[in-house]
PDB file of N, CA and C in Angstrom:
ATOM      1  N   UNK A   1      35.805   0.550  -4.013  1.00  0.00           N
ATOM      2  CA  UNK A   1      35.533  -0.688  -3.325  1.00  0.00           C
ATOM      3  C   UNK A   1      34.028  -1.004  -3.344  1.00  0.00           C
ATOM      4  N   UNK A   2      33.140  -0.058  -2.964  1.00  0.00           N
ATOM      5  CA  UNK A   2      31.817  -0.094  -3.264  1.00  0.00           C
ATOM      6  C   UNK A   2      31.016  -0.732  -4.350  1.00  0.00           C
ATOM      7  N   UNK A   3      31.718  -0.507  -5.179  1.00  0.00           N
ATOM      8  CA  UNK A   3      31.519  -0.837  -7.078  1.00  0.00           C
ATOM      9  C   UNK A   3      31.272  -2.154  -6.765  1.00  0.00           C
ATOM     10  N   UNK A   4      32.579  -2.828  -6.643  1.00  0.00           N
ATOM     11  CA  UNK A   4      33.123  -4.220  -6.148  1.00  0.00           C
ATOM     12  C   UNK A   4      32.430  -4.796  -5.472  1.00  0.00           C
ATOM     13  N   UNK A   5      32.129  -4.727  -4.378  1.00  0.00           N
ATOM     14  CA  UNK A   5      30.621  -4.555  -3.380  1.00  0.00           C
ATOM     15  C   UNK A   5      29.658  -5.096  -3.552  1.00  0.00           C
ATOM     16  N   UNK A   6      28.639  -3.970  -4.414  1.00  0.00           N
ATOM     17  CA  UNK A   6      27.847  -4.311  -5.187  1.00  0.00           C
ATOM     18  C   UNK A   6      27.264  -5.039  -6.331  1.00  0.00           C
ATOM     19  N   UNK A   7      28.457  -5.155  -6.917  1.00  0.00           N
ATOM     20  CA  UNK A   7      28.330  -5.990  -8.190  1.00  0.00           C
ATOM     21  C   UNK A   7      28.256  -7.591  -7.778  1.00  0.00           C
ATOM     22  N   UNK A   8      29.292  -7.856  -6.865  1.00  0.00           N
ATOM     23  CA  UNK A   8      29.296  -9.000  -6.145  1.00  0.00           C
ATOM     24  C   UNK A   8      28.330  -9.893  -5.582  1.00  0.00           C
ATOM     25  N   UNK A   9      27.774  -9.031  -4.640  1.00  0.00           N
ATOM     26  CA  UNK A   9      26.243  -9.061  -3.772  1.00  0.00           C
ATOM     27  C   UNK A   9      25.137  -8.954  -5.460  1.00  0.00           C
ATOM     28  N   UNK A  10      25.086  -8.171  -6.389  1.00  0.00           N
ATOM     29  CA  UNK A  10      24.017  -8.570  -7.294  1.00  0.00           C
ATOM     30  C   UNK A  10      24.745 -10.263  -7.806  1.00  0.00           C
ATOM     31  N   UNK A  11      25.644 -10.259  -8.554  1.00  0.00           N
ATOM     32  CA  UNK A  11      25.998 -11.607  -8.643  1.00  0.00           C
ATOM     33  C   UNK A  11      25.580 -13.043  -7.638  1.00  0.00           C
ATOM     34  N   UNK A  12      25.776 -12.291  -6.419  1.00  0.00           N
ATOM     35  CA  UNK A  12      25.287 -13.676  -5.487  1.00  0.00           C
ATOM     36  C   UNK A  12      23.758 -14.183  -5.639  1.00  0.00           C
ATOM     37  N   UNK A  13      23.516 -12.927  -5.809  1.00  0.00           N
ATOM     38  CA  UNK A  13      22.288 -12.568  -5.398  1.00  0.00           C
ATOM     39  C   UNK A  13      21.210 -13.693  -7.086  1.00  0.00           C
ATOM     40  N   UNK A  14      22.068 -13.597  -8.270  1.00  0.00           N
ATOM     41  CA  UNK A  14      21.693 -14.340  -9.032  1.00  0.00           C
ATOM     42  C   UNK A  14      22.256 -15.813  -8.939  1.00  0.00           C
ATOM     43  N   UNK A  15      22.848 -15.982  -8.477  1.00  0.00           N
ATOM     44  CA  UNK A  15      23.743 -17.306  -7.797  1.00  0.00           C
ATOM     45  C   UNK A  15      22.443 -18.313  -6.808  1.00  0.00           C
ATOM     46  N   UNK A  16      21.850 -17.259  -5.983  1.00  0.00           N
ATOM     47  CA  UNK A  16      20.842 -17.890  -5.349  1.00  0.00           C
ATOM     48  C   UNK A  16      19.824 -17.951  -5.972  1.00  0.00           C
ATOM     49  N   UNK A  17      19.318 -17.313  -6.945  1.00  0.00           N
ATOM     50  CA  UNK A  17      18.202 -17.432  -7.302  1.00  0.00           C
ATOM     51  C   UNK A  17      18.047 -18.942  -8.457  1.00  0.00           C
ATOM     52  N   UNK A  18      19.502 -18.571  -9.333  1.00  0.00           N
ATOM     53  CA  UNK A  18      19.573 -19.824  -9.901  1.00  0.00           C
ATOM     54  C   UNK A  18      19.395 -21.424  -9.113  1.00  0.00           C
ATOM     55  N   UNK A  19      20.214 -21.292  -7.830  1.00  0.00           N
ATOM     56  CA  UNK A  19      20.589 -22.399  -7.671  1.00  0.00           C
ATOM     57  C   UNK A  19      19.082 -22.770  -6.788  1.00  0.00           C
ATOM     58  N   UNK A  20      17.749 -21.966  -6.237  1.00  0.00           N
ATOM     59  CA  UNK A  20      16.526 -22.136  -5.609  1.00  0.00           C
ATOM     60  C   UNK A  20      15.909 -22.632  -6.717  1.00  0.00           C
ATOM     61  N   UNK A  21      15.604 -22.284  -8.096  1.00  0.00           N
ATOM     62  CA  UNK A  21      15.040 -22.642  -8.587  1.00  0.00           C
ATOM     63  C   UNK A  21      15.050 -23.467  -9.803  1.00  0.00           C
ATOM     64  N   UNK A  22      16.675 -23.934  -9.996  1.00  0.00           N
ATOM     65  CA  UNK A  22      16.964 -24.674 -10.704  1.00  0.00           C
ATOM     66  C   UNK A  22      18.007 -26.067 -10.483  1.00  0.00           C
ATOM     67  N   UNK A  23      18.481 -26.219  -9.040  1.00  0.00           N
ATOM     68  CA  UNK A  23      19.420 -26.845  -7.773  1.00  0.00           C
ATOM     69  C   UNK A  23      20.838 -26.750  -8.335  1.00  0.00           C
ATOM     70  N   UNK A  24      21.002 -26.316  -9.653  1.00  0.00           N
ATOM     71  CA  UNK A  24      22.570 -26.242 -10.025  1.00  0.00           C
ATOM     72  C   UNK A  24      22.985 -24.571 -11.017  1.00  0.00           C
ATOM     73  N   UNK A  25      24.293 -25.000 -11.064  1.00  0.00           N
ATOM     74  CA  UNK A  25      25.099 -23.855 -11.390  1.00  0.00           C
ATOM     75  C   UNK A  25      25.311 -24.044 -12.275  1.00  0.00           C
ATOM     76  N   UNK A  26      25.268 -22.769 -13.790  1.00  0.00           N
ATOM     77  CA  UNK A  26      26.328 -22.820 -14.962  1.00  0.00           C
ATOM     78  C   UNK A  26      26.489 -21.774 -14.737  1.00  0.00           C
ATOM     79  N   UNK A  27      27.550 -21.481 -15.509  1.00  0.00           N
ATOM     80  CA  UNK A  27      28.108 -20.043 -15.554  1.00  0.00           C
ATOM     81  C   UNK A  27      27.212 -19.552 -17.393  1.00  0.00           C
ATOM     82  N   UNK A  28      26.473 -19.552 -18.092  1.00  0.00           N
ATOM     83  CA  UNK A  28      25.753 -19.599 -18.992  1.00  0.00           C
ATOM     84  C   UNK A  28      24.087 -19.009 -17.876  1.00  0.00           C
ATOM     85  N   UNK A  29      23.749 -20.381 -17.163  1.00  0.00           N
ATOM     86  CA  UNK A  29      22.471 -19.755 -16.708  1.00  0.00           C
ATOM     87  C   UNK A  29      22.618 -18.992 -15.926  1.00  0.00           C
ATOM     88  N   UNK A  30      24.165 -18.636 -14.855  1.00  0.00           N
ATOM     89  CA  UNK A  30      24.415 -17.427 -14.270  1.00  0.00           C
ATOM     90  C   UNK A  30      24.174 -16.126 -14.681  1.00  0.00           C
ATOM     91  N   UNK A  31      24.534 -16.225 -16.208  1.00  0.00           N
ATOM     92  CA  UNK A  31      25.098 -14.808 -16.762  1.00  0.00           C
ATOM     93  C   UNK A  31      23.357 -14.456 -17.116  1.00  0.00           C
ATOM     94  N   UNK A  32      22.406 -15.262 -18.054  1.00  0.00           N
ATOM     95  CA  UNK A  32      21.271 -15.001 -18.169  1.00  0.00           C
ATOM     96  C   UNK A  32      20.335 -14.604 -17.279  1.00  0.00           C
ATOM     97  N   UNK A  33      20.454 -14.675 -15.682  1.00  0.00           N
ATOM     98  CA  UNK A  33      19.781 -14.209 -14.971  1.00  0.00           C
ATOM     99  C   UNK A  33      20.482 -13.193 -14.325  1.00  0.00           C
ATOM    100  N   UNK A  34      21.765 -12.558 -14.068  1.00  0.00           N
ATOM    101  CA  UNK A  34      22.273 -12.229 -13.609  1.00  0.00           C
ATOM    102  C   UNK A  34      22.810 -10.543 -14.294  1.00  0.00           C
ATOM    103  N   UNK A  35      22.763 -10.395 -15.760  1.00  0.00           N
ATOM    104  CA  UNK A  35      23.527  -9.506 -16.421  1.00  0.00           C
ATOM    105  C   UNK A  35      22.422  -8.216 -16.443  1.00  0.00           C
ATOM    106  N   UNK A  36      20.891  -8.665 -16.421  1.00  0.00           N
ATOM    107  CA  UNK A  36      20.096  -7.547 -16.631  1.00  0.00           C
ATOM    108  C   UNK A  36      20.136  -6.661 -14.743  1.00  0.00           C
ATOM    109  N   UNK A  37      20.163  -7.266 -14.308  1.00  0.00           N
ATOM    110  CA  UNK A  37      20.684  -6.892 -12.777  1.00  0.00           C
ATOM    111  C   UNK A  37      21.611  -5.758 -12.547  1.00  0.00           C
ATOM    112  N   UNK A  38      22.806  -6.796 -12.987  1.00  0.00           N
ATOM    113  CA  UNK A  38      24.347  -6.024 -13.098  1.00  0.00           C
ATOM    114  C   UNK A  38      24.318  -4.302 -13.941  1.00  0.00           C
ATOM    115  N   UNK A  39      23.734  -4.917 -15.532  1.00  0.00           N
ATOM    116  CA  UNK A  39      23.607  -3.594 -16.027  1.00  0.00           C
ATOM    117  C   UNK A  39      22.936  -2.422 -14.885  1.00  0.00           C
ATOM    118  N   UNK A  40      21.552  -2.642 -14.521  1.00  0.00           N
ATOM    119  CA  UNK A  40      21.091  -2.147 -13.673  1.00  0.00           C
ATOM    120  C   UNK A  40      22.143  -1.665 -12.429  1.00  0.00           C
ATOM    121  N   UNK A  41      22.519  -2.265 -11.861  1.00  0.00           N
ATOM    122  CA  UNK A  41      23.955  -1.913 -10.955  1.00  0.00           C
ATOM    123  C   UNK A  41      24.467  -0.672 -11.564  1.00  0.00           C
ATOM    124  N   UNK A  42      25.152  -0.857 -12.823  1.00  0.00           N
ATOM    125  CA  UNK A  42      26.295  -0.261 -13.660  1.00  0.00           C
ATOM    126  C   UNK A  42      25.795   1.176 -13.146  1.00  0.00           C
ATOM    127  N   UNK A  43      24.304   1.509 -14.116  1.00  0.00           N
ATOM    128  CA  UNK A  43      23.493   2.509 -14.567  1.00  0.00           C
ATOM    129  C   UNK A  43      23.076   3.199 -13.055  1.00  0.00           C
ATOM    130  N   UNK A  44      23.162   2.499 -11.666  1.00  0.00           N
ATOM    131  CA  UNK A  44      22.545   3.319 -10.992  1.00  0.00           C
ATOM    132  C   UNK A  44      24.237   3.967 -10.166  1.00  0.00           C
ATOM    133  N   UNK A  45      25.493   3.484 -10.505  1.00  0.00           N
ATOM    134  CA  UNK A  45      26.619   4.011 -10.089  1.00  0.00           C
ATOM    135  C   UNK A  45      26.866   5.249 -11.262  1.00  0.00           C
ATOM    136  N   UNK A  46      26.906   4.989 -12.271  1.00  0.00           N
ATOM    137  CA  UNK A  46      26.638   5.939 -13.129  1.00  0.00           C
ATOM    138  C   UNK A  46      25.920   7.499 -12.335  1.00  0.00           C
ATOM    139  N   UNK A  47      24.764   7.388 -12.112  1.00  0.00           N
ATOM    140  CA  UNK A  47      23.673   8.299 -11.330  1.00  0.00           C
ATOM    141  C   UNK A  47      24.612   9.050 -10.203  1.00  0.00           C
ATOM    142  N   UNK A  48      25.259   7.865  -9.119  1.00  0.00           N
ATOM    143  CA  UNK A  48      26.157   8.013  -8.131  1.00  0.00           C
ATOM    144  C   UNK A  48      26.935   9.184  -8.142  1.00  0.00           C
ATOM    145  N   UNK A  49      27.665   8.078  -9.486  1.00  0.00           N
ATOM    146  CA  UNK A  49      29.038   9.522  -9.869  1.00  0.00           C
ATOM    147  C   UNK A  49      28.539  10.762  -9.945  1.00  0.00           C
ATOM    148  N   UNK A  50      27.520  10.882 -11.445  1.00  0.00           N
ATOM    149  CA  UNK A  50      27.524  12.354 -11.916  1.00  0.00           C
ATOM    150  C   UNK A  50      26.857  12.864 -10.646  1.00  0.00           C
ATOM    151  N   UNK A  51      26.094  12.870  -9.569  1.00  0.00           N
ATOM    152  CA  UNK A  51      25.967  13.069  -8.703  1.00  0.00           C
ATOM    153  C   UNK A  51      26.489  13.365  -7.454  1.00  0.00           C
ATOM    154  N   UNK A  52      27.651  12.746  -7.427  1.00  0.00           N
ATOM    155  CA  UNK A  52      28.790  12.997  -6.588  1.00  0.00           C
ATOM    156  C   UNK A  52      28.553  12.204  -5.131  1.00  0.00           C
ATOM    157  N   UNK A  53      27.676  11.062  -4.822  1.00  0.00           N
ATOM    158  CA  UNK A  53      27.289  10.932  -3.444  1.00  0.00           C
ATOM    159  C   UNK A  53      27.940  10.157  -3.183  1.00  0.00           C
ATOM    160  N   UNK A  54      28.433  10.246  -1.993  1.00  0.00           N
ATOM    161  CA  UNK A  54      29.053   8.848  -1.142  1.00  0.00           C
ATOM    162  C   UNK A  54      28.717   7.527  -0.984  1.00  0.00           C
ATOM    163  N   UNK A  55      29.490   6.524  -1.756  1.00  0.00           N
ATOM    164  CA  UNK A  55      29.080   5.489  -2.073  1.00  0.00           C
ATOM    165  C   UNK A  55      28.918   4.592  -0.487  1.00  0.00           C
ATOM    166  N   UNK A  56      29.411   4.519   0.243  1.00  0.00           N
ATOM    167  CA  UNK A  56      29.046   4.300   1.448  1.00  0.00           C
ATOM    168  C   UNK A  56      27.473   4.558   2.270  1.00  0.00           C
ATOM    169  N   UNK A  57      27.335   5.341   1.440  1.00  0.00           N
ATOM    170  CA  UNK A  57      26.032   6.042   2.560  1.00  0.00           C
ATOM    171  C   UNK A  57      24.966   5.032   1.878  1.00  0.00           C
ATOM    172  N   UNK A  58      24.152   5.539   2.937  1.00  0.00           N
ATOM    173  CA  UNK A  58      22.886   4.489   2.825  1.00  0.00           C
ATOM    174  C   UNK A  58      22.136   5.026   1.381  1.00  0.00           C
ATOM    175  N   UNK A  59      21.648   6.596   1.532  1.00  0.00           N
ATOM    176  CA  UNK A  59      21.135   7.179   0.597  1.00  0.00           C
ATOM    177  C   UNK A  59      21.783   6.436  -0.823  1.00  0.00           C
ATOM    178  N   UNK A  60      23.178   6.361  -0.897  1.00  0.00           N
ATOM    179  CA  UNK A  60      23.348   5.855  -2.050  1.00  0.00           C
ATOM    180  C   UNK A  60      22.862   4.157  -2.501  1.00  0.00           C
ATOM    181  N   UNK A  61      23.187   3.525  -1.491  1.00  0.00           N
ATOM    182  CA  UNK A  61      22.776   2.087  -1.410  1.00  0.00           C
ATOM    183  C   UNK A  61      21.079   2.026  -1.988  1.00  0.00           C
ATOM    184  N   UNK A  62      20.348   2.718  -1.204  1.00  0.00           N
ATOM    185  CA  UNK A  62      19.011   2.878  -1.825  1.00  0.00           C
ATOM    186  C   UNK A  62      19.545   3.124  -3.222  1.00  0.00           C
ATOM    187  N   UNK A  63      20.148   4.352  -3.916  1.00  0.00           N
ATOM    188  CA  UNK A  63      20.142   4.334  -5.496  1.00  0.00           C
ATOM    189  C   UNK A  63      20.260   3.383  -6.072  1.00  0.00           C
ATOM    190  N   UNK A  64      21.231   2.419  -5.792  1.00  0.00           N
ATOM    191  CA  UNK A  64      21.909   1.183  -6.210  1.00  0.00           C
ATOM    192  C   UNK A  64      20.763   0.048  -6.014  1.00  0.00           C
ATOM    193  N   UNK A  65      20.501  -0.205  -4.985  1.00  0.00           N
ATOM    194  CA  UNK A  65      18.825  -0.946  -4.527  1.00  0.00           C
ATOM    195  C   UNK A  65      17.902  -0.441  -6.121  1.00  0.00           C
ATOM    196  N   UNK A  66      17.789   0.421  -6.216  1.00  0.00           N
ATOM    197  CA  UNK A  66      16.401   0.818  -6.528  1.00  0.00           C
ATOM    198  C   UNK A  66      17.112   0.678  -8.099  1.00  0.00           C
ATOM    199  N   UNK A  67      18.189   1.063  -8.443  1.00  0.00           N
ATOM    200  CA  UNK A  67      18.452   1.249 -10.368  1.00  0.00           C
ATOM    201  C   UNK A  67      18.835  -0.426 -10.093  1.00  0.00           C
ATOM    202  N   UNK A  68      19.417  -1.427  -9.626  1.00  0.00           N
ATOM    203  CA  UNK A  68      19.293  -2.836  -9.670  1.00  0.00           C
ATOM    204  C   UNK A  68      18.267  -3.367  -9.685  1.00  0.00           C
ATOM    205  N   UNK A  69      16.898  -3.009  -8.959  1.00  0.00           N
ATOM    206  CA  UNK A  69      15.834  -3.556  -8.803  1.00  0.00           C
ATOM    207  C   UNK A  69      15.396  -3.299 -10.259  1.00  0.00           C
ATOM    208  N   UNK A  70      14.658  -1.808 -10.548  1.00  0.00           N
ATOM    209  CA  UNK A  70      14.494  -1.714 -11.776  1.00  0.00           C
ATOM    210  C   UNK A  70      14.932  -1.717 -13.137  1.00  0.00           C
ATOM    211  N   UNK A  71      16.105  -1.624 -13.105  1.00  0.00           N
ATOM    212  CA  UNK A  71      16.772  -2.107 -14.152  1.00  0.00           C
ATOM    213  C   UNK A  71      17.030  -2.971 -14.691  1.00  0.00           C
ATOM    214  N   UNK A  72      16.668  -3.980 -13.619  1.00  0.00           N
ATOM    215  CA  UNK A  72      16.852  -5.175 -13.905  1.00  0.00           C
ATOM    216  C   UNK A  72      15.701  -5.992 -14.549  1.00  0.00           C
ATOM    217  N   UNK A  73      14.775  -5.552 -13.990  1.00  0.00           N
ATOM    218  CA  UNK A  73      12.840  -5.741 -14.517  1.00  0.00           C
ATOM    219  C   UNK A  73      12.446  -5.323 -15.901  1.00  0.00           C
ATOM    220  N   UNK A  74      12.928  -4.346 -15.968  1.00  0.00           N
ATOM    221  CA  UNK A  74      12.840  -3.562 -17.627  1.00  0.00           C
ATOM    222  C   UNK A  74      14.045  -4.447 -18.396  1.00  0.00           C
ATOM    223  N   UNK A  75      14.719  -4.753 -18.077  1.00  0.00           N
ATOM    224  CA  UNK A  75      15.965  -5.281 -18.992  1.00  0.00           C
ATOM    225  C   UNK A  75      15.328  -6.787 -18.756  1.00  0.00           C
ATOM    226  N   UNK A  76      14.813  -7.702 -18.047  1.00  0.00           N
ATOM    227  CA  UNK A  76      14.272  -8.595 -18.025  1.00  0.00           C
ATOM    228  C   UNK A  76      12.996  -9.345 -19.161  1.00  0.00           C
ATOM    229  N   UNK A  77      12.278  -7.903 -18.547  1.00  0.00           N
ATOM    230  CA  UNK A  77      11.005  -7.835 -20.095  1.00  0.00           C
ATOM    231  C   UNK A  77      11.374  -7.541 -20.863  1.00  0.00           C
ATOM    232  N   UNK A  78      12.705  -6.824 -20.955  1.00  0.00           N
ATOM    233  CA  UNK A  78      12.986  -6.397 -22.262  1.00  0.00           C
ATOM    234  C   UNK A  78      13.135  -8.231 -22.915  1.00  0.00           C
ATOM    235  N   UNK A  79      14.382  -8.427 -22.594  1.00  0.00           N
ATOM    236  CA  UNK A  79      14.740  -9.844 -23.015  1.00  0.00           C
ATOM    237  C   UNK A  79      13.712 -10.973 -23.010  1.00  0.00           C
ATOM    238  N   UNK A  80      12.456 -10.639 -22.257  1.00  0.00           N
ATOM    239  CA  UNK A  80      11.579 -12.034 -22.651  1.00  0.00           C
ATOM    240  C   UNK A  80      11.647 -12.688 -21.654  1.00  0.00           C
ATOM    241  N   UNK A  81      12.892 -12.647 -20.058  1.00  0.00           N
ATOM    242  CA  UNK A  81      12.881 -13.404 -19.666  1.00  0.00           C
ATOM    243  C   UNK A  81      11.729 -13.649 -18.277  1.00  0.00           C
ATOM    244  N   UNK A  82      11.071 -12.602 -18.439  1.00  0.00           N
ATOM    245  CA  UNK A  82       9.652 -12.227 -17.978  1.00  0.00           C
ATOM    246  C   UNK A  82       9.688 -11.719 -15.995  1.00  0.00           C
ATOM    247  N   UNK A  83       9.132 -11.248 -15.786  1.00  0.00           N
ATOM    248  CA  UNK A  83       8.725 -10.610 -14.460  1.00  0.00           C
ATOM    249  C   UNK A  83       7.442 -10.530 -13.196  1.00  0.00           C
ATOM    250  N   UNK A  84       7.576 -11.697 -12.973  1.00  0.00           N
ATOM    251  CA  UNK A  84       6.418 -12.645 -12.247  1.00  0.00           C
ATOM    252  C   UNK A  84       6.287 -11.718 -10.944  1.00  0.00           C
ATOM    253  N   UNK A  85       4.751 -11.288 -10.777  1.00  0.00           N
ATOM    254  CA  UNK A  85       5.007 -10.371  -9.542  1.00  0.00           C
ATOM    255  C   UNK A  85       5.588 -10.672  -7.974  1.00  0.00           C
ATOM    256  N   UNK A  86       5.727 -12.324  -8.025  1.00  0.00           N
ATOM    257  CA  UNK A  86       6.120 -12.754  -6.576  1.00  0.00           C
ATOM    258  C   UNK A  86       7.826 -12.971  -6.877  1.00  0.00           C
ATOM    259  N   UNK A  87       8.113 -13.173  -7.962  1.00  0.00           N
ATOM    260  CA  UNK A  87       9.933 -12.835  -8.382  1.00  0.00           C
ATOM    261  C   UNK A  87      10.460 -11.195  -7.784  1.00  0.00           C
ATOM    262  N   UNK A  88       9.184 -10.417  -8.499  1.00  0.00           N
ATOM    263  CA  UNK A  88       9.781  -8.801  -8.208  1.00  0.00           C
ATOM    264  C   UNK A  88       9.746  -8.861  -6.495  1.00  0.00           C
ATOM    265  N   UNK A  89       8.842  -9.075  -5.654  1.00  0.00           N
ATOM    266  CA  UNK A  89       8.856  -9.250  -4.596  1.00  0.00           C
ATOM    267  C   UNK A  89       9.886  -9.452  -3.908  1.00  0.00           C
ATOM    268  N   UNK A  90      10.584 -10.679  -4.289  1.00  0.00           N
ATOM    269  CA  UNK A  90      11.086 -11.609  -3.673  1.00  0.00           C
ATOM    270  C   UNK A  90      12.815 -10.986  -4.194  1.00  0.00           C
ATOM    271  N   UNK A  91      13.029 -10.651  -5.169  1.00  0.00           N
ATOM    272  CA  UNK A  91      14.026  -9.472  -6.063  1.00  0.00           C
ATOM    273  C   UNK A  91      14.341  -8.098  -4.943  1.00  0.00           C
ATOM    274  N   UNK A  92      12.772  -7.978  -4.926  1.00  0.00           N
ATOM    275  CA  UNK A  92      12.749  -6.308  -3.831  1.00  0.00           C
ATOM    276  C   UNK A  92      13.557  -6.346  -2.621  1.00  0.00           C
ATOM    277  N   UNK A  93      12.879  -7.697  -1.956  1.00  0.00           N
ATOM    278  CA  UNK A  93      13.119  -7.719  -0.625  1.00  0.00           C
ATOM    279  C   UNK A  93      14.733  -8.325  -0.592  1.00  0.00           C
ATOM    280  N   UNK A  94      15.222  -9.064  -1.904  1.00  0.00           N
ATOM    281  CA  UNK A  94      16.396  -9.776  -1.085  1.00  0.00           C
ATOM    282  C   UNK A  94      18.034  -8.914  -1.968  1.00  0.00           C
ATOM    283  N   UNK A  95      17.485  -8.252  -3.242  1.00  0.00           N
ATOM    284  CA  UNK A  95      18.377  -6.922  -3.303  1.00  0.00           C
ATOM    285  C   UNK A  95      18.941  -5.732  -2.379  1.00  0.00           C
ATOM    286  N   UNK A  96      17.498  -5.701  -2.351  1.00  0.00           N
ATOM    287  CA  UNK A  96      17.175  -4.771  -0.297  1.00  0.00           C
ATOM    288  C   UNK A  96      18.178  -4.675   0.630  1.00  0.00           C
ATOM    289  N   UNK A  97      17.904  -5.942   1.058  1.00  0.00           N
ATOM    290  CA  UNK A  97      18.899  -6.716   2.185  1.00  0.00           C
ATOM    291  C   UNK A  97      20.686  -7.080   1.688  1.00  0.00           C
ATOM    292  N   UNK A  98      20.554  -7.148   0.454  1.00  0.00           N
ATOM    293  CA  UNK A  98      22.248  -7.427   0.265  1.00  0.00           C
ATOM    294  C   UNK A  98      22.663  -5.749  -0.173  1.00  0.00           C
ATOM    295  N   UNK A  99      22.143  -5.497  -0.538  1.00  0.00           N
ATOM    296  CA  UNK A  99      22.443  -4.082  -1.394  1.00  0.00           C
ATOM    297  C   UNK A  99      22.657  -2.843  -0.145  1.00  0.00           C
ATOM    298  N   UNK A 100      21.710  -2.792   1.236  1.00  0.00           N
ATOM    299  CA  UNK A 100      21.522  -2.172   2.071  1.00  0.00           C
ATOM    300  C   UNK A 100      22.381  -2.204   3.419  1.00  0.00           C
ATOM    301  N   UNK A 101      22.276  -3.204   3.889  1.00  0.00           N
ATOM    302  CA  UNK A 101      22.902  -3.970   4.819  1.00  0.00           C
ATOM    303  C   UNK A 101      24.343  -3.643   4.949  1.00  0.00           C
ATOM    304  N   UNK A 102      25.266  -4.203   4.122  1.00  0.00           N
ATOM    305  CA  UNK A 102      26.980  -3.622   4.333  1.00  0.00           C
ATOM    306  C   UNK A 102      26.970  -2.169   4.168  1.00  0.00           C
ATOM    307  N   UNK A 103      26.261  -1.508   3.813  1.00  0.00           N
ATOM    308  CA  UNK A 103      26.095   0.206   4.241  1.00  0.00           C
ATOM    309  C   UNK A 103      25.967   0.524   5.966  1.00  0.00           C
ATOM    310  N   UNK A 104      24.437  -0.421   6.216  1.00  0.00           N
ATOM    311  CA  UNK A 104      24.610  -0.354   7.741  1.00  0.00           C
ATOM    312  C   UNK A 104      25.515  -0.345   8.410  1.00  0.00           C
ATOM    313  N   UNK A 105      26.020  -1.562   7.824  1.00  0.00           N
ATOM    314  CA  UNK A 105      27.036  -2.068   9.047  1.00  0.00           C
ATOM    315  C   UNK A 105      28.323  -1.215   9.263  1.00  0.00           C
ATOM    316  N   UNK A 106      28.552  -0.752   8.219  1.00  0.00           N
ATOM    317  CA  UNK A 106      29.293  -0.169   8.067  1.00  0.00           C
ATOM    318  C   UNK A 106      29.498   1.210   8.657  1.00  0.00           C
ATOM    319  N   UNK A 107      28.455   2.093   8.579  1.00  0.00           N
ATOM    320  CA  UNK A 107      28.034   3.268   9.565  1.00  0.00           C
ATOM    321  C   UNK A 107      27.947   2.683  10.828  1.00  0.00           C
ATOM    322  N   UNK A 108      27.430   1.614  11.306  1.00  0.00           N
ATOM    323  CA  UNK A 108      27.414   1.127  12.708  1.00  0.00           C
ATOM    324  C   UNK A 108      29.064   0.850  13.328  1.00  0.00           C
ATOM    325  N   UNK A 109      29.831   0.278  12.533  1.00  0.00           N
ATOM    326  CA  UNK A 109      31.554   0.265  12.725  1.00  0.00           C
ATOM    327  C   UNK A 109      31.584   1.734  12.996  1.00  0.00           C
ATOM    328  N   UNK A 110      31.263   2.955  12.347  1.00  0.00           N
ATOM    329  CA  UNK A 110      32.079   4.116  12.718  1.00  0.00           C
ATOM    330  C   UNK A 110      32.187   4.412  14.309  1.00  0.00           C
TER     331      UNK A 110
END
């Protein structure tokens, strides 16, 4: 379910960024801002598994935070589509918050 989760919340998460700085939606300029992210996602559940940690826990959410954040930056420059230091910022803080957050809350339900 976690997987699901996450992938979702990175998806939104390019959903908003598109629609702040461009006022509309394609599913084309979705996927271009959105896929170097996701990979990033993929690669830090990857880590998860062979690791064995509880996808629930916060500790893991940070993994997922942190291989989305960067993975997504390197796969960004990779592609050209470049990495403006107030984007990474603004990437940091609002991955952060979607990526982190339903972990909280979630330990706070127990």
């Amino acid at each position: 379910m976690w997987l699901a989760v996450d992938l979702l919340l990175v998806g939104l998460f390019a959903v908003i960024g598109r629609l702040s700085h461009y006022g509309s939606l394609t599913i084309g300029g979705w996927w271009t801002t959105a896929w170097p992210f996701l990979v990033g996602t993929l690669v830090a559940w990857v880590v998860l598994t062979l690791t064995r940690r509880p996808p629930a826990a916060i500790g893991s959410g940070v993994v997922v935070w942190l291989g989305a954040l960067v993975g997504g930056m390197v796969l960004r420059q990779a592609s050209g589509q470049g990495t403006a230091t107030a984007f990474v910022v603004v990437a940091t803080l609002v991955l952060g918050l979607l990526l982190l957050l339903p972990r909280v809350g979630a330990r706070a339900r127990r």
